[in-house]
Protein backbone atom coordinates (compact mmCIF):
# COMPACT_ATOMS: atom_id res chain seq x y z
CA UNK A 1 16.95 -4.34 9.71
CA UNK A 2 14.11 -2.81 11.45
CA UNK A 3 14.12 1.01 11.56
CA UNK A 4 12.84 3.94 13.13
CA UNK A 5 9.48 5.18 12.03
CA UNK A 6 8.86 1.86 9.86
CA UNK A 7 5.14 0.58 10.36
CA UNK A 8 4.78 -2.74 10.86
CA UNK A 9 1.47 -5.24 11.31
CA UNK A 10 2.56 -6.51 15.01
CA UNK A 11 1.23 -9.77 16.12
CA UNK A 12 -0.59 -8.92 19.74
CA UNK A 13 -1.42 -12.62 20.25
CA UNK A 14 -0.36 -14.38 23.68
CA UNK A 15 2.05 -17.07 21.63
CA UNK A 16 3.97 -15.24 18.77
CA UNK A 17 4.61 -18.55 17.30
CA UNK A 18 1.01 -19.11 16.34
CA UNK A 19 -0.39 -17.87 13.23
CA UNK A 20 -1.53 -14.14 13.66
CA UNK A 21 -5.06 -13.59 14.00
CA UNK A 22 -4.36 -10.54 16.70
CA UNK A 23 -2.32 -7.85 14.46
CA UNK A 24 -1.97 -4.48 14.60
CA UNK A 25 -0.39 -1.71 12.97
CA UNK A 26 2.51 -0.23 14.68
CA UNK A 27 5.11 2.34 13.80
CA UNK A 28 8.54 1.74 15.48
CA UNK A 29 9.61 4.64 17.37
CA UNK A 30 13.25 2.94 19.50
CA UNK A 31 16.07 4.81 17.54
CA UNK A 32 17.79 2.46 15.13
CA UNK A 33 20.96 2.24 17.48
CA UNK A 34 18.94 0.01 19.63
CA UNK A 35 17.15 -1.40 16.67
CA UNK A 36 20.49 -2.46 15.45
CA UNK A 37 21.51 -4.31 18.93
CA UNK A 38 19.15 -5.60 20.76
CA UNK A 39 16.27 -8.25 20.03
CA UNK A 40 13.17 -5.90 20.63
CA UNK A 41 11.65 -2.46 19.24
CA UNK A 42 9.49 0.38 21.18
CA UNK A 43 5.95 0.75 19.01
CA UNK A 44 3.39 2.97 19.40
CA UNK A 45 0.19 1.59 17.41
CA UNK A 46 -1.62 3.40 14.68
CA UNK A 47 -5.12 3.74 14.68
CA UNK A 48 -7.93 5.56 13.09
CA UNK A 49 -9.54 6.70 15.78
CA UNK A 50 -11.03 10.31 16.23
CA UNK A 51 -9.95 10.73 20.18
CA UNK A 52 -7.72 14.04 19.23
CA UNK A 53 -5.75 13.84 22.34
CA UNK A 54 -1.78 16.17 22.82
CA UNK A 55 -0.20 12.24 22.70
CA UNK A 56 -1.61 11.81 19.56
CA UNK A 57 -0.18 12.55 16.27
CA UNK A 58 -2.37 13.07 13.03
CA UNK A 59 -0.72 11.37 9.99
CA UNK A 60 -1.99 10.35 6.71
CA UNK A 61 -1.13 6.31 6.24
CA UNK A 62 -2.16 3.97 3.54
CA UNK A 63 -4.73 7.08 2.09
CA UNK A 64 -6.05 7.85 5.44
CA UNK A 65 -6.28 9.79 8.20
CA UNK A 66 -4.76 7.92 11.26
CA UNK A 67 -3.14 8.58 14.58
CA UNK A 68 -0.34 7.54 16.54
CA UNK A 69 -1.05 7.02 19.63
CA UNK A 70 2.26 7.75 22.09
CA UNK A 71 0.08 7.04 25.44
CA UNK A 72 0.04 3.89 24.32
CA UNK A 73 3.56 2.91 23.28
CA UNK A 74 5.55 -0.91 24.49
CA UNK A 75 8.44 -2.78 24.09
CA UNK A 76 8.01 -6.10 21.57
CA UNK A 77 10.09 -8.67 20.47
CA UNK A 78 11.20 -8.42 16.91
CA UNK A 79 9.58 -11.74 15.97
CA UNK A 80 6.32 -9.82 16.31
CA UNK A 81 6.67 -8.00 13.86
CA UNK A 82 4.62 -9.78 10.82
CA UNK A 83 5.10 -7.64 8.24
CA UNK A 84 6.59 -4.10 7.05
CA UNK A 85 3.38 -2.46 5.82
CA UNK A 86 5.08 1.25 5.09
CA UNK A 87 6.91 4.38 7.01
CA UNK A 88 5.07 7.60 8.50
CA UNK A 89 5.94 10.83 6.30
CA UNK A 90 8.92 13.37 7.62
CA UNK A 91 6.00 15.82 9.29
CA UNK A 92 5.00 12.98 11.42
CA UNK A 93 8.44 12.19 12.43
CA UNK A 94 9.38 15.39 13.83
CA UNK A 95 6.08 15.71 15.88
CA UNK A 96 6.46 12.38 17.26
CA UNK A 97 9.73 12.86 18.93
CA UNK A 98 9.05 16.91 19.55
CA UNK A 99 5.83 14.90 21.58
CA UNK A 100 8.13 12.35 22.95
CA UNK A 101 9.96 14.93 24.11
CA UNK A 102 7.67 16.89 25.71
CA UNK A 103 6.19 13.60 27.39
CA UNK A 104 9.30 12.76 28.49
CA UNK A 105 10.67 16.29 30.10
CA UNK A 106 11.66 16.93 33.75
């Protein structure tokens, strides 16, 4: 099962079905109810860009500084998802959704 705050390579090409030559990290950010039910998953990617922006949460992945980038997020179908390639640490997870949050207020 895919869960919550997983990072995955996701495969950005036009035809899933193809071999993956478009991937990207992405850290899955639906809450594992949906996860569990439906046939998609809400990612925002990861990157290691330096663009410090308030949607963007610092995080240290894979020995490095990275970002995730919540202006950015989508809806993908599971079968993107190529490979689990780690989780973000607990800090990260409470500023994503506290940002979420935020983003998402009335």
């Amino acid at each position: 099962m895919v869960s919550r705050f997983e990072v995955y390579l996701v495969n950005l090409d036009a035809d899933p079905r193809d071999e993956a030559k478009n991937s990207r990290p992405g850290v899955v950010i639906s809450p594992d109810e949906l996860n569990r039910h439906v046939g998609t998953v809400i990612i925002a990617p990861l990157s290691s860009t330096r663009a410090e922006y308030p949607t963007r949460v610092r995080t240290n992945f894979l020995n490095g500084e990275r970002f995730i980038i919540l202006d950015q997020i989508r809806t993908v179908d599971k079968a993107r998802l190529v490979k689990k390639i780690g989780e973000v640490d607990e800090r990260s997870r409470k500023e994503t959704l506290n940002r979420l949050a935020e983003m998402f207020a009335d």
